[in-house]
PDB file of N, CA and C in Angstrom:
ATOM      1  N   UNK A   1      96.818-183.467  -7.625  1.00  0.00           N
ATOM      2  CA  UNK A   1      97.694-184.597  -7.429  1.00  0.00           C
ATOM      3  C   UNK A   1      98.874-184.136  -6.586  1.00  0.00           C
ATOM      4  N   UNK A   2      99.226-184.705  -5.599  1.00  0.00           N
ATOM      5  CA  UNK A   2     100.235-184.393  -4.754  1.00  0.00           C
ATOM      6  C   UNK A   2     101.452-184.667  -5.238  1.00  0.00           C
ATOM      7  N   UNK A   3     101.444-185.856  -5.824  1.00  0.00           N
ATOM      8  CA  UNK A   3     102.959-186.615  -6.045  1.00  0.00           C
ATOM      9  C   UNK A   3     103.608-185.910  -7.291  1.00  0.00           C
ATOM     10  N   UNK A   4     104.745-184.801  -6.976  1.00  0.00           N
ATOM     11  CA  UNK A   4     105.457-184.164  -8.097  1.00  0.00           C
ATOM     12  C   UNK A   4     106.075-185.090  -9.324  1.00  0.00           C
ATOM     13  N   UNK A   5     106.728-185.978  -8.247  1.00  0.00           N
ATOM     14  CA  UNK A   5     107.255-187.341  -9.815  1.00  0.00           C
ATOM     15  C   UNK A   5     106.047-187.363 -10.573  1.00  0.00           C
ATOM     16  N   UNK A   6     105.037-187.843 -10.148  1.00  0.00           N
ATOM     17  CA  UNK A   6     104.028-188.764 -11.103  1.00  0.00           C
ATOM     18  C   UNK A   6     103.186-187.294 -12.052  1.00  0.00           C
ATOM     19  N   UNK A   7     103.219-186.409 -11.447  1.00  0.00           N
ATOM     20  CA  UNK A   7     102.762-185.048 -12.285  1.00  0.00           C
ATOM     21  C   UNK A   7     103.763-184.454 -13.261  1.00  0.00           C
ATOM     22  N   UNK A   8     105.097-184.747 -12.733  1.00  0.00           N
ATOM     23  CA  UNK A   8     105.938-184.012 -13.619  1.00  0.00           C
ATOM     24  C   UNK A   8     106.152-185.280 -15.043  1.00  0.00           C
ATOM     25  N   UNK A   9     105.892-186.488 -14.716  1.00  0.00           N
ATOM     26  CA  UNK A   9     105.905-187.706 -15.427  1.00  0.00           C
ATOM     27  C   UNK A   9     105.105-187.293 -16.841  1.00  0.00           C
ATOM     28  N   UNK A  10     104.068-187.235 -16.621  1.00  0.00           N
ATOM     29  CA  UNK A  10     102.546-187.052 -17.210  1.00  0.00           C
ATOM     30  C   UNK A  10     102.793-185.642 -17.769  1.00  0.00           C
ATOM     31  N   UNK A  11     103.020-184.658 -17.370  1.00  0.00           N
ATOM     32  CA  UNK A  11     103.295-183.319 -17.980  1.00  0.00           C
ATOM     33  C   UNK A  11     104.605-183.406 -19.316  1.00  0.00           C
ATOM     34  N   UNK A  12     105.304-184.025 -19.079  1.00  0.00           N
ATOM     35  CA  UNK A  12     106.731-184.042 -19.527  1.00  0.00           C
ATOM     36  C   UNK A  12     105.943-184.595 -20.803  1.00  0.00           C
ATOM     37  N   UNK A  13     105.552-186.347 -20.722  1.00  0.00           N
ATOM     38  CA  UNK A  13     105.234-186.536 -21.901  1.00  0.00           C
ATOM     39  C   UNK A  13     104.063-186.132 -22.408  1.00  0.00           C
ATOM     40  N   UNK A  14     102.799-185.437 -22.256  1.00  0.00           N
ATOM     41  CA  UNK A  14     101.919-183.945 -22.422  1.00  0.00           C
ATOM     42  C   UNK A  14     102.795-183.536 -23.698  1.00  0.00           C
ATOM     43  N   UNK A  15     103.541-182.375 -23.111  1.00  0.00           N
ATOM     44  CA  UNK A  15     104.946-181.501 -23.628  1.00  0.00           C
ATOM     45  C   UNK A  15     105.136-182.009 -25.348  1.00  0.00           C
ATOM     46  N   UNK A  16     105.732-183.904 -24.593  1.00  0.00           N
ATOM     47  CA  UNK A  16     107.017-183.814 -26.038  1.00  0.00           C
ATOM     48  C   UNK A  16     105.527-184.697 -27.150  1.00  0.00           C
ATOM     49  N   UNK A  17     104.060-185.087 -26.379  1.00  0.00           N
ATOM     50  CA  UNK A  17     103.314-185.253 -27.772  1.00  0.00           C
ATOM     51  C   UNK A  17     102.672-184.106 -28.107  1.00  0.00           C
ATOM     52  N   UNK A  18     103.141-182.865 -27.408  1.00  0.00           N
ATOM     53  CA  UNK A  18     102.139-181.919 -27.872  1.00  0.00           C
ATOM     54  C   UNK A  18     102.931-180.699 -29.036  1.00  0.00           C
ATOM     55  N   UNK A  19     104.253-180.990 -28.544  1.00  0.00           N
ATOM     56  CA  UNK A  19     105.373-180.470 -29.569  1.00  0.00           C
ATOM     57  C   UNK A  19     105.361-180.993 -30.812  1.00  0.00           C
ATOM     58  N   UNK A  20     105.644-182.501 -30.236  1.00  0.00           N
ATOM     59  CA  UNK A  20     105.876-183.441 -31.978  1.00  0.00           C
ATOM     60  C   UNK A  20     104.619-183.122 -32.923  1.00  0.00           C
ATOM     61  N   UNK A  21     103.374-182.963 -32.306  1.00  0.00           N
ATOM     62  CA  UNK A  21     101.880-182.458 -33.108  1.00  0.00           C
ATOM     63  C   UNK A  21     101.801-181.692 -33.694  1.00  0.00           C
ATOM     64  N   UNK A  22     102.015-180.753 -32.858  1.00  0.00           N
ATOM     65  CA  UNK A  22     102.052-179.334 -33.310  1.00  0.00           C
ATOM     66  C   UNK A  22     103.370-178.558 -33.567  1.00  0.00           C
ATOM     67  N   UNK A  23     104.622-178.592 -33.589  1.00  0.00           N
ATOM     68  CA  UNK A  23     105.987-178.332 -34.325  1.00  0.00           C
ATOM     69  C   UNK A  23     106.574-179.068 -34.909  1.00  0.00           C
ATOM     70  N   UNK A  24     106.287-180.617 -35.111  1.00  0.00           N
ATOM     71  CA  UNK A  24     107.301-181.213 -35.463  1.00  0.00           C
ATOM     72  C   UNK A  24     106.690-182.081 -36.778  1.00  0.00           C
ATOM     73  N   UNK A  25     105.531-181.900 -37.242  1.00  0.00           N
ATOM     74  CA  UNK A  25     105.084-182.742 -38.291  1.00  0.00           C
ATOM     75  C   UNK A  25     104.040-181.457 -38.883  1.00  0.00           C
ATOM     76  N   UNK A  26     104.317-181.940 -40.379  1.00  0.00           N
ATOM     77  CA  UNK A  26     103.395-180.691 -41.371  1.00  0.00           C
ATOM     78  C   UNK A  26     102.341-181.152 -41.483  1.00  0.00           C
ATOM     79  N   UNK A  27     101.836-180.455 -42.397  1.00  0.00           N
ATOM     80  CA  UNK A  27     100.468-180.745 -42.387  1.00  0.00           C
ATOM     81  C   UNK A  27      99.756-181.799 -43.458  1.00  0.00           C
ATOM     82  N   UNK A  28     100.754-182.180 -44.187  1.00  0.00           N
ATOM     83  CA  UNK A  28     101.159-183.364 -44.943  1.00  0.00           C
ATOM     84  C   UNK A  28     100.690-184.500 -44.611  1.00  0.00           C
ATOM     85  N   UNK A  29     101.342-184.457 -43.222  1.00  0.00           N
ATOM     86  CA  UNK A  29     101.711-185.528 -42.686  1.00  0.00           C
ATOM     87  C   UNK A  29     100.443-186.450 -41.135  1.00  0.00           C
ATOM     88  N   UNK A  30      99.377-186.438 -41.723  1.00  0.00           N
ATOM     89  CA  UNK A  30      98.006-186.824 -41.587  1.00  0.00           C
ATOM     90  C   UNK A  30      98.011-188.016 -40.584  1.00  0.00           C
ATOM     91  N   UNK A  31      99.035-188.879 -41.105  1.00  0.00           N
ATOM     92  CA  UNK A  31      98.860-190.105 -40.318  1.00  0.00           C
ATOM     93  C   UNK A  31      99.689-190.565 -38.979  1.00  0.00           C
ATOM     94  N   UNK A  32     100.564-189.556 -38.998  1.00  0.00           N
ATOM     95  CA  UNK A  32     101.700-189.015 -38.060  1.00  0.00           C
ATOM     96  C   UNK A  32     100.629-188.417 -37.119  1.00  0.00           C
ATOM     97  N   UNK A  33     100.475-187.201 -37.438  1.00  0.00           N
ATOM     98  CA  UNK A  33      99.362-186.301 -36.970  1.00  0.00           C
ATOM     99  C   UNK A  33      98.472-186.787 -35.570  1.00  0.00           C
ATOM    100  N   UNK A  34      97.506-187.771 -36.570  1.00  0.00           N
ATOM    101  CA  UNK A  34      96.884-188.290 -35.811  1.00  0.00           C
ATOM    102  C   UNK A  34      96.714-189.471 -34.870  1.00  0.00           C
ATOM    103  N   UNK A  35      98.364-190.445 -34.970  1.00  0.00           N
ATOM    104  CA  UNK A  35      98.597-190.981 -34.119  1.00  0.00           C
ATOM    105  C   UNK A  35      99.295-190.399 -32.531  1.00  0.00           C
ATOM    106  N   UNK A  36      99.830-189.157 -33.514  1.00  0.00           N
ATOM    107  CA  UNK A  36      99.932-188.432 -32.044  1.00  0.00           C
ATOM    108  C   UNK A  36      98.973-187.672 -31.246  1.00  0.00           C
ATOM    109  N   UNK A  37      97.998-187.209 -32.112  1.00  0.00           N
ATOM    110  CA  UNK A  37      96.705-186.859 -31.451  1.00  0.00           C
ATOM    111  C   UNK A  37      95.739-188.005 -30.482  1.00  0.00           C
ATOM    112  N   UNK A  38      95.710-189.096 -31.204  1.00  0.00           N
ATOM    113  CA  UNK A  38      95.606-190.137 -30.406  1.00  0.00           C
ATOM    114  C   UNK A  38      96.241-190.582 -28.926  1.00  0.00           C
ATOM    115  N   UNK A  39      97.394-190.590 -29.068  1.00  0.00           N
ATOM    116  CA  UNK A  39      98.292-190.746 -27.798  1.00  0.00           C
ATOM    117  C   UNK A  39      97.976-189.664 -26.905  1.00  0.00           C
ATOM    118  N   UNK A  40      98.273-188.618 -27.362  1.00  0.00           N
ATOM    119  CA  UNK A  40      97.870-187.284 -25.994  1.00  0.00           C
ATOM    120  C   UNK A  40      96.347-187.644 -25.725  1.00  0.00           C
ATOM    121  N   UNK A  41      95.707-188.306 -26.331  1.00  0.00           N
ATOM    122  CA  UNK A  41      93.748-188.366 -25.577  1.00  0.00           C
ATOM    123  C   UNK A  41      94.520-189.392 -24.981  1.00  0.00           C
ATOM    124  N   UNK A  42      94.919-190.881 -25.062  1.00  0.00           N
ATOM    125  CA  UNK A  42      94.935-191.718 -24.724  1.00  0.00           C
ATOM    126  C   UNK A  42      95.760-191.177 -23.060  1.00  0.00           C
ATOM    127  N   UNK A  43      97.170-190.525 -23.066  1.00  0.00           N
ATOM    128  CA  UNK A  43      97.632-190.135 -22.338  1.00  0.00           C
ATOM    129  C   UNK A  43      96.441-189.526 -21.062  1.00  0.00           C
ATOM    130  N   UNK A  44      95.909-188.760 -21.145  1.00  0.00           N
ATOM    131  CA  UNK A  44      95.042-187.746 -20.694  1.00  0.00           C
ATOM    132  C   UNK A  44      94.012-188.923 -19.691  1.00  0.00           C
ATOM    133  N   UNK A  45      93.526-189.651 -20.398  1.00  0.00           N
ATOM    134  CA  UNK A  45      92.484-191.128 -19.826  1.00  0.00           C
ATOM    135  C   UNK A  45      93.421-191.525 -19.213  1.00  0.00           C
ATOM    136  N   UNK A  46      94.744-192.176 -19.257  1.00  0.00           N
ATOM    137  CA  UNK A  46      95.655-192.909 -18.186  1.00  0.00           C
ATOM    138  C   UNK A  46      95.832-192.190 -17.018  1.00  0.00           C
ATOM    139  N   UNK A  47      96.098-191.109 -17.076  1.00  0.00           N
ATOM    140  CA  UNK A  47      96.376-189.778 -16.177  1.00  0.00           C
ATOM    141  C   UNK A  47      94.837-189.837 -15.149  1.00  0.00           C
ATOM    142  N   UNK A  48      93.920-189.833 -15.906  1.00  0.00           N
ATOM    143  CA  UNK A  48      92.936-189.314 -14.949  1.00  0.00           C
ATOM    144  C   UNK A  48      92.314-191.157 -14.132  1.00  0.00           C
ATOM    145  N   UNK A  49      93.131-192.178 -14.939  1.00  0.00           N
ATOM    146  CA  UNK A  49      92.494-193.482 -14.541  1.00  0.00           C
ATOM    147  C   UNK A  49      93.394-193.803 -12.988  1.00  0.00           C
ATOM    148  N   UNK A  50      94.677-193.263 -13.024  1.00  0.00           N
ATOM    149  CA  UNK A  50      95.880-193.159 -12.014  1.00  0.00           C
ATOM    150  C   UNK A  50      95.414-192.834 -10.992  1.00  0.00           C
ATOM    151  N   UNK A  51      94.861-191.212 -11.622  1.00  0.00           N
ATOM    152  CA  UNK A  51      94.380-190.602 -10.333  1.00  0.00           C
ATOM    153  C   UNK A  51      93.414-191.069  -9.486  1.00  0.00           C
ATOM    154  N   UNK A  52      92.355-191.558 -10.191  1.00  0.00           N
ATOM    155  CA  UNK A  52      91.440-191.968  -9.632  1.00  0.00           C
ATOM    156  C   UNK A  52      91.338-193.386  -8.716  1.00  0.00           C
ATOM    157  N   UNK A  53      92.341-194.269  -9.495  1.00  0.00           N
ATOM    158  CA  UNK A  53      93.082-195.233  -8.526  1.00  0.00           C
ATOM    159  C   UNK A  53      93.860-194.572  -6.949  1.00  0.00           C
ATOM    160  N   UNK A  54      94.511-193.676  -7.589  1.00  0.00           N
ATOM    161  CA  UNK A  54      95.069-193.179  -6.032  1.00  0.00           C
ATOM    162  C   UNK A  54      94.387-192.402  -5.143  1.00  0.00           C
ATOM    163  N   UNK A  55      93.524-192.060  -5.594  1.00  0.00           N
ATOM    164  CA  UNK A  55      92.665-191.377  -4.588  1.00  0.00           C
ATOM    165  C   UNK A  55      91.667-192.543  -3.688  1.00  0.00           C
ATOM    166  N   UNK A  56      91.174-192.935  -4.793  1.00  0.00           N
ATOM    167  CA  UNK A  56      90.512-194.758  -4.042  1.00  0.00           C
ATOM    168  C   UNK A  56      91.378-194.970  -3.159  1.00  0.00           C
ATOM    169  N   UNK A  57      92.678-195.521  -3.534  1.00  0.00           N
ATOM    170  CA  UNK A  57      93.097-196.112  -2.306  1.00  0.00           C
ATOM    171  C   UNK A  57      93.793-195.093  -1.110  1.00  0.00           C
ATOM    172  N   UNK A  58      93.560-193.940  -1.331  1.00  0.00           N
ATOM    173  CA  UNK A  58      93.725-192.972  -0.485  1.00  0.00           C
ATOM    174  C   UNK A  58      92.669-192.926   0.655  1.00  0.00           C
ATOM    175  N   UNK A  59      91.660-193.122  -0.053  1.00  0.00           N
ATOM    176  CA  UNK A  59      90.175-193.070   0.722  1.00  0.00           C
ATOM    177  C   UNK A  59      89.897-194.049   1.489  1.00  0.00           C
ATOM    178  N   UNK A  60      90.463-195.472   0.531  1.00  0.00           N
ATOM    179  CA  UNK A  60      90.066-197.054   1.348  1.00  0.00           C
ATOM    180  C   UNK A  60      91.302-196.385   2.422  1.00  0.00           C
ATOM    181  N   UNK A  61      92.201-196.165   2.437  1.00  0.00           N
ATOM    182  CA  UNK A  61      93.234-196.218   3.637  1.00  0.00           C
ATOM    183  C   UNK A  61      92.456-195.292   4.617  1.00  0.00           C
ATOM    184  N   UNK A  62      91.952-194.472   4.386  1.00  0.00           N
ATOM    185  CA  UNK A  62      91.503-194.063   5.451  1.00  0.00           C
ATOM    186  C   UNK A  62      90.376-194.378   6.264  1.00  0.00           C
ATOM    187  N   UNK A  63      89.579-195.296   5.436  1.00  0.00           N
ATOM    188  CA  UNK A  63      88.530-195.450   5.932  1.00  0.00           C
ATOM    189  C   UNK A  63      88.890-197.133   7.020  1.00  0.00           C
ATOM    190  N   UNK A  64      89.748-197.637   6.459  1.00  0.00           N
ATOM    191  CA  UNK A  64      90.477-198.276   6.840  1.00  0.00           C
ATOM    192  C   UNK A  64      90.972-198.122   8.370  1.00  0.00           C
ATOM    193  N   UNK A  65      91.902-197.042   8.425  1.00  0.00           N
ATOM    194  CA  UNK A  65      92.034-196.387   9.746  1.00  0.00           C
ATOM    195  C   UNK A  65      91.152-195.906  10.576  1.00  0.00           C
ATOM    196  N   UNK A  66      90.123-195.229   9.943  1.00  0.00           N
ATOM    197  CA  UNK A  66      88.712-194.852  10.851  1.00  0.00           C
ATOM    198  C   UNK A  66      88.249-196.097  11.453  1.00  0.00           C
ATOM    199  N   UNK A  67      88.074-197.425  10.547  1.00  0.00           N
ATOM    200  CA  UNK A  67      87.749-198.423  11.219  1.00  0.00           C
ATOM    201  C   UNK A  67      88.059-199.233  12.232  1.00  0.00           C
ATOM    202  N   UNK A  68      89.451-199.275  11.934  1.00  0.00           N
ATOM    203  CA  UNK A  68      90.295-199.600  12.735  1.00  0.00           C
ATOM    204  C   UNK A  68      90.380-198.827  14.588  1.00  0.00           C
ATOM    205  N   UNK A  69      90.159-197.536  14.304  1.00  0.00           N
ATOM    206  CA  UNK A  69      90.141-196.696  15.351  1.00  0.00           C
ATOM    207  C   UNK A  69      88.817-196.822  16.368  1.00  0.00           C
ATOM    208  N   UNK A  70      87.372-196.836  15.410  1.00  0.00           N
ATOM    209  CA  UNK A  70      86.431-197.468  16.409  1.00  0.00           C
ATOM    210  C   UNK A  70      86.680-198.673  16.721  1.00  0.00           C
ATOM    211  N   UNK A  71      87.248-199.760  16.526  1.00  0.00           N
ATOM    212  CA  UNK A  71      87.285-200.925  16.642  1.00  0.00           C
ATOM    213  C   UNK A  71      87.920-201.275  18.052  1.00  0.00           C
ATOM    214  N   UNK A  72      88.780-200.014  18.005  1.00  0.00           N
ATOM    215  CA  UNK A  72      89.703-200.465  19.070  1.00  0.00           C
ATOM    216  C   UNK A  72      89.109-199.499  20.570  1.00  0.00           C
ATOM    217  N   UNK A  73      87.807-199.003  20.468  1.00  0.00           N
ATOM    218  CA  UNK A  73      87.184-198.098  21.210  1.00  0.00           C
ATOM    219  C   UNK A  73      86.380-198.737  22.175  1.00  0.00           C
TER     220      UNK A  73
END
């Protein structure tokens, strides 16, 4: 991924559900636990659904321009 905002975005909150999981709730605490285990998968699928959006339209743009370029040939 090129774009530092949108990586450092996604990493950051990574970080603070992977802290709160694993330092910040005992082992008690089951239902905590696993809503945050939940969120970091859920996180992880948004992340890779982004990417895959931006690369699409990375690709349509170019193909876009290729077209554009024979067109005008």
């Amino acid at each position: 991924m090129e774009n530092e905002l949108f990586k450092e975005c996604f990493d950051s909150l990574k970080k603070i559900y992977s802290e709160a999981l694993l330092e910040r709730t005992s082992v008690h605490e089951n239902e905590a636990r696993e809503k945050l285990w939940i969120a970091y998968q859920v996180l992880g699928k948004v992340e890779q659904h982004f990417k895959v959006i931006l690369e699409t339209g990375k690709l349509a743009e170019k193909q876009l321009a290729d077209f554009q370029e024979s067109k005008e040939k």
